[in-house]
PDB file of N, CA and C in Angstrom:
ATOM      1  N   UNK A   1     120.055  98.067  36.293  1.00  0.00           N
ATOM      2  CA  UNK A   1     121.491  98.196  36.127  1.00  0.00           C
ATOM      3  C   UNK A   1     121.813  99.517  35.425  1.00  0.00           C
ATOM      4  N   UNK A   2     122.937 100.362  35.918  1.00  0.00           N
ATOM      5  CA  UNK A   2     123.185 101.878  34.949  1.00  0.00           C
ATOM      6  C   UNK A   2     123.755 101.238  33.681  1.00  0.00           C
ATOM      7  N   UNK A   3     123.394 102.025  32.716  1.00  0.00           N
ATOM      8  CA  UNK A   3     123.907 102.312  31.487  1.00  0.00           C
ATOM      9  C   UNK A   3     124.847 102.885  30.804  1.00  0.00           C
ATOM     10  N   UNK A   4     125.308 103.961  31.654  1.00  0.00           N
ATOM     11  CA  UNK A   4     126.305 105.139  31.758  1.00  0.00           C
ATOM     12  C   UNK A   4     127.419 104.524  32.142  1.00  0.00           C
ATOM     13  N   UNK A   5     128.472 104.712  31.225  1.00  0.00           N
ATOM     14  CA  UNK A   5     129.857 104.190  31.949  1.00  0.00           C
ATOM     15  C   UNK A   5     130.460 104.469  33.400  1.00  0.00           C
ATOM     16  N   UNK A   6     129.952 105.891  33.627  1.00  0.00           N
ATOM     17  CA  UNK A   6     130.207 106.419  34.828  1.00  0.00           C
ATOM     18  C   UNK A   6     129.659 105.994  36.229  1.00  0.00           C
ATOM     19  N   UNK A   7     128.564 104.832  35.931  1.00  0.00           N
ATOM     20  CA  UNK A   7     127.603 104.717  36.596  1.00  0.00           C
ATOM     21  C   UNK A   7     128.321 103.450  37.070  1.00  0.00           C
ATOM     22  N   UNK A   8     128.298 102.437  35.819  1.00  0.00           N
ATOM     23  CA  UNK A   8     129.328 101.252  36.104  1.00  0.00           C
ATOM     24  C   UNK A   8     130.225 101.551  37.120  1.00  0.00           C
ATOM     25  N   UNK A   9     131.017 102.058  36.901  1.00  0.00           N
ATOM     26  CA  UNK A   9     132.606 102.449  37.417  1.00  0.00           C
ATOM     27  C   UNK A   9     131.922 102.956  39.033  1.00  0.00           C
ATOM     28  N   UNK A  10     130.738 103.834  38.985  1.00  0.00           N
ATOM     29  CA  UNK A  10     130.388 104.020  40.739  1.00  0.00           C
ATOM     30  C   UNK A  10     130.176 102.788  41.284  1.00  0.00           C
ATOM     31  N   UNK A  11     129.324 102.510  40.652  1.00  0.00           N
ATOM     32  CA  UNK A  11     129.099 100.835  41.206  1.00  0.00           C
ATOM     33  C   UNK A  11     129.995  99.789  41.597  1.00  0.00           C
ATOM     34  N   UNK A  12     130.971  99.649  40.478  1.00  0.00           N
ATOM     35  CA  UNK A  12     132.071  98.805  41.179  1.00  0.00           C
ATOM     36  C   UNK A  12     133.039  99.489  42.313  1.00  0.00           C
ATOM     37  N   UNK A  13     132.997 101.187  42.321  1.00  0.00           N
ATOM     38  CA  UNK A  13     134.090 100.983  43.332  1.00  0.00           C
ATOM     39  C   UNK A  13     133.570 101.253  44.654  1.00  0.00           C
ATOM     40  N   UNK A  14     131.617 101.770  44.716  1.00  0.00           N
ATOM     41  CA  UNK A  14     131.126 101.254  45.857  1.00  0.00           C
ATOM     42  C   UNK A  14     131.124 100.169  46.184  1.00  0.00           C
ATOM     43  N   UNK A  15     131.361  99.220  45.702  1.00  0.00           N
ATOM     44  CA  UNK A  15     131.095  97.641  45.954  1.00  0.00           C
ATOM     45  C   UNK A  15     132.339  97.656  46.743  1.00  0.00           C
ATOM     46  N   UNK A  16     133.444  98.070  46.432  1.00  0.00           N
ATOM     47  CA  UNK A  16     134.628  98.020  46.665  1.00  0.00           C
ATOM     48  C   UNK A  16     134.942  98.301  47.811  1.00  0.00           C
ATOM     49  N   UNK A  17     134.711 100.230  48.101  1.00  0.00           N
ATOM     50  CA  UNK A  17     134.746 100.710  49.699  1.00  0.00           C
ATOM     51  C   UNK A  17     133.445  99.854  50.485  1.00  0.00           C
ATOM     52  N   UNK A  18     132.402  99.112  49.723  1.00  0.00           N
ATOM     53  CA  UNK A  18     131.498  98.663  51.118  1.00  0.00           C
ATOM     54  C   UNK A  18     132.490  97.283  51.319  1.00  0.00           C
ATOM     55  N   UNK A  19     132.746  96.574  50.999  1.00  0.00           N
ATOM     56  CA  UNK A  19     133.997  95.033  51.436  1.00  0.00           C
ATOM     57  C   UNK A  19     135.180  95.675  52.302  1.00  0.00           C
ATOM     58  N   UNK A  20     135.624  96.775  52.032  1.00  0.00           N
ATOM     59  CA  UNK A  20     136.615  97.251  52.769  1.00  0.00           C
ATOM     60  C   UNK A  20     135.630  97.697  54.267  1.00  0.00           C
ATOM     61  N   UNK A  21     135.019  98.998  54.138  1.00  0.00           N
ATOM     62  CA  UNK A  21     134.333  99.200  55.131  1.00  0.00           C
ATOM     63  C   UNK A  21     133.914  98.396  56.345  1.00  0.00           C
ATOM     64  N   UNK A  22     133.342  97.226  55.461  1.00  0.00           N
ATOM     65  CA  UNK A  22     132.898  95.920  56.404  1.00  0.00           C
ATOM     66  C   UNK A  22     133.969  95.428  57.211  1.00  0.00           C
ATOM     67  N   UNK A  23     134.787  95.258  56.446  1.00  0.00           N
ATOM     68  CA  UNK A  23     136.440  94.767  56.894  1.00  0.00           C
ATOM     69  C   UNK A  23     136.861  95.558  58.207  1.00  0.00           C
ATOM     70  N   UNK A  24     136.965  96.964  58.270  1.00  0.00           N
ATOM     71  CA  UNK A  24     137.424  97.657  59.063  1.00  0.00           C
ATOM     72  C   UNK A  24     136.437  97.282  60.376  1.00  0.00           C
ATOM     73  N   UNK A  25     135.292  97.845  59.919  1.00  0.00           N
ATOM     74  CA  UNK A  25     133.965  97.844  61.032  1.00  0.00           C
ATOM     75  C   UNK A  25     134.212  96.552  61.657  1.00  0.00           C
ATOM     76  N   UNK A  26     134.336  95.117  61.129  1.00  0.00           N
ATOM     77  CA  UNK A  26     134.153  93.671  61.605  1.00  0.00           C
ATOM     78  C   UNK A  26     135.275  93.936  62.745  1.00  0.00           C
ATOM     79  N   UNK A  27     136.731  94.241  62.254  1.00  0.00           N
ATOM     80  CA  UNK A  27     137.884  93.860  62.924  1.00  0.00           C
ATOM     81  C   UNK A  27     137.849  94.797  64.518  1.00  0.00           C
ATOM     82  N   UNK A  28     137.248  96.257  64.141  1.00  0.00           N
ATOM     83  CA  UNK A  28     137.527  96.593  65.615  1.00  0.00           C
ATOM     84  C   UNK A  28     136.564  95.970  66.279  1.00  0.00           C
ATOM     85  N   UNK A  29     135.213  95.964  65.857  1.00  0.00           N
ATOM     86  CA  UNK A  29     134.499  95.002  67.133  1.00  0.00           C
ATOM     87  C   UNK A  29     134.987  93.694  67.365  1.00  0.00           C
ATOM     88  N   UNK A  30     135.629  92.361  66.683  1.00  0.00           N
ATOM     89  CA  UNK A  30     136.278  91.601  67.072  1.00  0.00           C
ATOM     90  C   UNK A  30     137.491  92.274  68.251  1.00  0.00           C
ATOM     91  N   UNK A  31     137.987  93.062  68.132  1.00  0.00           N
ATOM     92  CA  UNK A  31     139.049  93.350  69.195  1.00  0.00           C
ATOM     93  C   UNK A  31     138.436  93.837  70.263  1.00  0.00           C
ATOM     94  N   UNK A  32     137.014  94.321  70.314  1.00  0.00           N
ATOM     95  CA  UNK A  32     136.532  95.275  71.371  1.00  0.00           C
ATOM     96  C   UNK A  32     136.043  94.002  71.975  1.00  0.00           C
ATOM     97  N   UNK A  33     135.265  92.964  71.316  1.00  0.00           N
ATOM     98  CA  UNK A  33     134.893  91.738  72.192  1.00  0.00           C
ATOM     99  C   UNK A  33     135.885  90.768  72.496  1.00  0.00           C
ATOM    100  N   UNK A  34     137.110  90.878  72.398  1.00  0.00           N
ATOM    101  CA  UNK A  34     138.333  90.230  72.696  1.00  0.00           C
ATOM    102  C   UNK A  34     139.036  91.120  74.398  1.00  0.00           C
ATOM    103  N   UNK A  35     138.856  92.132  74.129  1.00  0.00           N
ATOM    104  CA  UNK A  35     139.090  93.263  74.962  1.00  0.00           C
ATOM    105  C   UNK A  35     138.227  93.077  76.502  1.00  0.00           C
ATOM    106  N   UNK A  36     137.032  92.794  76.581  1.00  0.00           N
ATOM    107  CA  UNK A  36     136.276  92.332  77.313  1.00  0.00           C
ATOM    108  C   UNK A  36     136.117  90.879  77.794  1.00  0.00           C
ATOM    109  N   UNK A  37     136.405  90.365  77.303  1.00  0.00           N
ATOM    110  CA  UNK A  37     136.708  88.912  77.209  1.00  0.00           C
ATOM    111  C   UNK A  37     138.093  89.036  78.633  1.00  0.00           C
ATOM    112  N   UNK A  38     138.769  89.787  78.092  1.00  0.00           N
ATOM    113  CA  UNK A  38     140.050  89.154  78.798  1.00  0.00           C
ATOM    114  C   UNK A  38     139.737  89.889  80.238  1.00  0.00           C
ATOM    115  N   UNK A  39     139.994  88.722  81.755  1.00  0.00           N
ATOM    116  CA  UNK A  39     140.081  88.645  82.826  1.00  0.00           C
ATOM    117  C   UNK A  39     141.060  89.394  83.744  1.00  0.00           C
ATOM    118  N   UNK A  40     142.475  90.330  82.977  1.00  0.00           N
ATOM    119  CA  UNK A  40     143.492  90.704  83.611  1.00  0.00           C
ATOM    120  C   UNK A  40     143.396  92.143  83.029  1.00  0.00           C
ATOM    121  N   UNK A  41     143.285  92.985  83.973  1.00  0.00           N
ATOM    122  CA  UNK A  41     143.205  94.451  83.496  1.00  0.00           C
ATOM    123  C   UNK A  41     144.796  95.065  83.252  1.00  0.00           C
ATOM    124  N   UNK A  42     145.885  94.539  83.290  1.00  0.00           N
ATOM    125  CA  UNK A  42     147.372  95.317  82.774  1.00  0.00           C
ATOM    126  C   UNK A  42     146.863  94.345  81.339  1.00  0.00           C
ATOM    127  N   UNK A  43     146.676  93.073  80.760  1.00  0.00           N
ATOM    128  CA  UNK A  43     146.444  92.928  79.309  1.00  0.00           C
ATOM    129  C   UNK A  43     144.975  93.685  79.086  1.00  0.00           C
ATOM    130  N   UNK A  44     144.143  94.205  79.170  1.00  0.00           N
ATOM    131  CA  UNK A  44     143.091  95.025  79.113  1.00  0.00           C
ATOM    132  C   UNK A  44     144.292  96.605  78.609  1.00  0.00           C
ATOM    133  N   UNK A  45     144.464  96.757  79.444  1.00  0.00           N
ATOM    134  CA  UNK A  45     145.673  98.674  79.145  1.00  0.00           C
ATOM    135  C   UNK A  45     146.518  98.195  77.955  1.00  0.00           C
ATOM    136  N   UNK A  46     147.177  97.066  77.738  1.00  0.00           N
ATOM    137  CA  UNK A  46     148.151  96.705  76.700  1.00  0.00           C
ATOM    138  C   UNK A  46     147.013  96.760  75.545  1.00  0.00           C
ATOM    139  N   UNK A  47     146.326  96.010  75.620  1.00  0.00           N
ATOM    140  CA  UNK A  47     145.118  96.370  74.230  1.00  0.00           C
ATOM    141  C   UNK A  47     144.582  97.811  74.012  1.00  0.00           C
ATOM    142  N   UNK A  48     144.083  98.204  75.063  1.00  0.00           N
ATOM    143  CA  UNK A  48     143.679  99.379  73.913  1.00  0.00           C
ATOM    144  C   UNK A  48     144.410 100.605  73.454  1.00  0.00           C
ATOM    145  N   UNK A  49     145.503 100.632  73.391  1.00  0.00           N
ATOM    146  CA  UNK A  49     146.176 101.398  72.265  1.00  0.00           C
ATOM    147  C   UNK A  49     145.880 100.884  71.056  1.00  0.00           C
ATOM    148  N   UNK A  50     145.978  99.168  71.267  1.00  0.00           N
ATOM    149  CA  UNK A  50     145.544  99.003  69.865  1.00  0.00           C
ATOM    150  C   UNK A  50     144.686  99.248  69.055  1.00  0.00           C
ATOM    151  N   UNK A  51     143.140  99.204  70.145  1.00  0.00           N
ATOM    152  CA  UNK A  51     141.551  99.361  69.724  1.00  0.00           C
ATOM    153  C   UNK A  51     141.856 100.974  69.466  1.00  0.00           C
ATOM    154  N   UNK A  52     142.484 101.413  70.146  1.00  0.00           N
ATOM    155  CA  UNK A  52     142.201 103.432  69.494  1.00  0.00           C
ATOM    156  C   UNK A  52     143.320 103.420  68.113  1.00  0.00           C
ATOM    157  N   UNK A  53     144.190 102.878  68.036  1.00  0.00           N
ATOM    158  CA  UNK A  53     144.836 102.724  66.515  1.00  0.00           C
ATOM    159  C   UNK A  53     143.867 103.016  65.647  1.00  0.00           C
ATOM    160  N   UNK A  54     143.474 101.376  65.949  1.00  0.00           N
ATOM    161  CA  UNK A  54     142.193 100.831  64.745  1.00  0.00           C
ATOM    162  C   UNK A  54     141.172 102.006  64.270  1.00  0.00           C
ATOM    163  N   UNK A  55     140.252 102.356  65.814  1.00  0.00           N
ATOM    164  CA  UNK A  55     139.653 103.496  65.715  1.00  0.00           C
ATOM    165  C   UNK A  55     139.955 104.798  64.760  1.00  0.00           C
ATOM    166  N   UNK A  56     141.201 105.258  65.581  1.00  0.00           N
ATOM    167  CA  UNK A  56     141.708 106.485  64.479  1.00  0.00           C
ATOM    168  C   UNK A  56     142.023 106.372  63.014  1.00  0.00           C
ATOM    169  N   UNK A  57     142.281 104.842  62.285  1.00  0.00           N
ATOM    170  CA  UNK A  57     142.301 104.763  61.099  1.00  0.00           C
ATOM    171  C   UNK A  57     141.486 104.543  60.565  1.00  0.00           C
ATOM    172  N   UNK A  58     140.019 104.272  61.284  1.00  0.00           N
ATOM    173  CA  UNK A  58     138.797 104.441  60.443  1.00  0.00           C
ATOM    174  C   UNK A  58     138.407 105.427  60.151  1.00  0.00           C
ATOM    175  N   UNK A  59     138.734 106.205  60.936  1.00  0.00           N
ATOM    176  CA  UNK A  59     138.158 107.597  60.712  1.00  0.00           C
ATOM    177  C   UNK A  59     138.586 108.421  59.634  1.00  0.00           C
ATOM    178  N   UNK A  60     139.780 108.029  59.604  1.00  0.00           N
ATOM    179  CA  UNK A  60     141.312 108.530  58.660  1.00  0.00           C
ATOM    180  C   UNK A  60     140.637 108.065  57.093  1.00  0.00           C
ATOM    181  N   UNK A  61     139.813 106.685  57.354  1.00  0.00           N
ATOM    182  CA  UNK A  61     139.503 106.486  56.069  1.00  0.00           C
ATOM    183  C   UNK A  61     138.322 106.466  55.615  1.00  0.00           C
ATOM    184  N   UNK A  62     137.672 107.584  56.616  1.00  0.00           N
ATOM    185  CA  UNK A  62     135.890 107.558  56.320  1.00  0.00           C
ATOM    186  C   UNK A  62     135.034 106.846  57.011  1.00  0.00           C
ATOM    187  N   UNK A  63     135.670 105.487  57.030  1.00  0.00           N
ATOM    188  CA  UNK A  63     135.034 104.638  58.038  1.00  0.00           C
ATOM    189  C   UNK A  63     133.608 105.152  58.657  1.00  0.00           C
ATOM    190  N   UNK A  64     134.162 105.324  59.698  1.00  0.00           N
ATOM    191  CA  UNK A  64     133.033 105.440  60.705  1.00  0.00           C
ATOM    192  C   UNK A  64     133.203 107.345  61.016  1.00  0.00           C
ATOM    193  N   UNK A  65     132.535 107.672  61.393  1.00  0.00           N
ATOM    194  CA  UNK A  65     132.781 109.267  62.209  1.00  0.00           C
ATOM    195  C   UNK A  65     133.762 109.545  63.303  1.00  0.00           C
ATOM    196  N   UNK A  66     134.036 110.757  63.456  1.00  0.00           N
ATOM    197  CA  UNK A  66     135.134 111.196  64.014  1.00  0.00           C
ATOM    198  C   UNK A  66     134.125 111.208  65.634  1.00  0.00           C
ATOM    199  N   UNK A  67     133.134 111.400  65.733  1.00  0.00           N
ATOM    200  CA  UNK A  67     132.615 111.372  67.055  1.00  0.00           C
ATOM    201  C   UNK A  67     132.123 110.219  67.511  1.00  0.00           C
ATOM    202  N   UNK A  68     132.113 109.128  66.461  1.00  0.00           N
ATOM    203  CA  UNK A  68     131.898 107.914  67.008  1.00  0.00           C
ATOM    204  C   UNK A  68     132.793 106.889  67.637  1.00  0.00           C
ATOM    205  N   UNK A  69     134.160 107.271  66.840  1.00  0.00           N
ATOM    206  CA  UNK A  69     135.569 106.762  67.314  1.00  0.00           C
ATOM    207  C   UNK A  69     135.714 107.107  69.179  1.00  0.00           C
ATOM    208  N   UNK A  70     135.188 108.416  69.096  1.00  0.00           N
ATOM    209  CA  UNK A  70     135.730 108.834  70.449  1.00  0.00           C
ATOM    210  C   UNK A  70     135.211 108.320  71.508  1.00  0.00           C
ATOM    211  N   UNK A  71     133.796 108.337  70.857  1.00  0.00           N
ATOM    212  CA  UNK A  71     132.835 107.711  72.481  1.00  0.00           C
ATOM    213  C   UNK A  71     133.223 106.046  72.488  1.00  0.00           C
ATOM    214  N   UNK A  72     133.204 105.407  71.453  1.00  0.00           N
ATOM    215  CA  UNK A  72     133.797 104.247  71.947  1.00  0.00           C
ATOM    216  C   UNK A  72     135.043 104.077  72.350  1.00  0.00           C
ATOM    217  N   UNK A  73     136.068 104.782  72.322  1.00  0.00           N
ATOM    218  CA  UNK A  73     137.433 105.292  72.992  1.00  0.00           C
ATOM    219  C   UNK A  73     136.733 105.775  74.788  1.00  0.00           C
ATOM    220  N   UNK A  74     136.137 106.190  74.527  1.00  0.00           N
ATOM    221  CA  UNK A  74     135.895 107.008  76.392  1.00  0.00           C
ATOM    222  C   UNK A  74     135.110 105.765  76.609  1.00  0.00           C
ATOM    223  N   UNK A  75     133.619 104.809  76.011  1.00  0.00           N
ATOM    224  CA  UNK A  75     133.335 104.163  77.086  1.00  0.00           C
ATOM    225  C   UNK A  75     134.680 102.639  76.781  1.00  0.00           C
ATOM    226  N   UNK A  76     135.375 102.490  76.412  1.00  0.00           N
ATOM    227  CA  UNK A  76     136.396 101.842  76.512  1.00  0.00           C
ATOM    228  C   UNK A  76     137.745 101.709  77.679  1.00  0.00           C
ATOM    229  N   UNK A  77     137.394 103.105  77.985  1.00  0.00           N
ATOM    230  CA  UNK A  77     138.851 103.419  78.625  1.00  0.00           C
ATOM    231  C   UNK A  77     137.356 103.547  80.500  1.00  0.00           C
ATOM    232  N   UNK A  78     136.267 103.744  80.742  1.00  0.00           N
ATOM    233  CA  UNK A  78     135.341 103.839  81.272  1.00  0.00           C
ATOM    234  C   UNK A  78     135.384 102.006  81.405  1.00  0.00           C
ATOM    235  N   UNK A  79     135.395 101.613  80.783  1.00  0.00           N
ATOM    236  CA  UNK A  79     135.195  99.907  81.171  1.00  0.00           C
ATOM    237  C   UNK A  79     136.466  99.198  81.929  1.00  0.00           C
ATOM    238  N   UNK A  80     137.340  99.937  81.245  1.00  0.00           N
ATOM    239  CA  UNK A  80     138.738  99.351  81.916  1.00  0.00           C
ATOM    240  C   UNK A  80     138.764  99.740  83.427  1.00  0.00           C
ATOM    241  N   UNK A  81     138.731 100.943  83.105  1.00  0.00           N
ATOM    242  CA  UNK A  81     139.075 101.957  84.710  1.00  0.00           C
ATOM    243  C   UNK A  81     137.973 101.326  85.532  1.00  0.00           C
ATOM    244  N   UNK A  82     137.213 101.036  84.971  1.00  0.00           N
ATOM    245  CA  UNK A  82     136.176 100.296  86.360  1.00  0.00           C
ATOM    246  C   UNK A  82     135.964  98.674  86.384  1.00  0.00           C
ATOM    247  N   UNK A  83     137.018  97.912  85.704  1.00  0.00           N
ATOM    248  CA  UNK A  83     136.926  96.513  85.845  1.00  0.00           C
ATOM    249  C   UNK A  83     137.559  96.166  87.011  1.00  0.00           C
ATOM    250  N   UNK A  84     137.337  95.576  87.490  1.00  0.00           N
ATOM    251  CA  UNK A  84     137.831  95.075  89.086  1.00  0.00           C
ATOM    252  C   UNK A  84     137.110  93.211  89.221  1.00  0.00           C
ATOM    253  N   UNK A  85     138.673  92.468  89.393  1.00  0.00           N
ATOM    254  CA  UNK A  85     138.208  91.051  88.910  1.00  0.00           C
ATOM    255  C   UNK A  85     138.579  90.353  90.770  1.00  0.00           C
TER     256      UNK A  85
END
């Protein structure tokens, strides 16, 4: 355990951004496997504005990388454009 007050204080507010982090990370893959899930490609186009929202505010908050947002944005918009039910 640190000793250093400063050390404390890292500790709790890593604890802090990793519960948030998790939070963010959990929710877009719940929407990305919700996204796939669904059988009608016009509700497929209505969702992912939402999934690139999500995306761009992770990034906004460290989250995840700015080049990781994207490729799951392209093979996203790559899954849609080629679903055919």
């Amino acid at each position: 355990m640190p000793e250093h007050k400063s050390c404390k204080k890292r500790l709790r507010s890593d604890e802090k951004k990793r519960v948030r982090n998790k939070y963010v990370k959990k929710s877009i893959n719940t929407m990305i496997k919700k996204l796939k899930k669904i059988s009608n490609k016009t509700e497929m186009e209505k969702m992912l504005p939402k999934i690139y929202s999500l995306l761009d505010k992770a990034v906004k908050k460290g989250v995840i990388h700015k080049n990781n947002a994207n490729r799951r944005k392209s093979r996203l918009a790559n899954f849609v454009s080629k679903f055919e039910f």
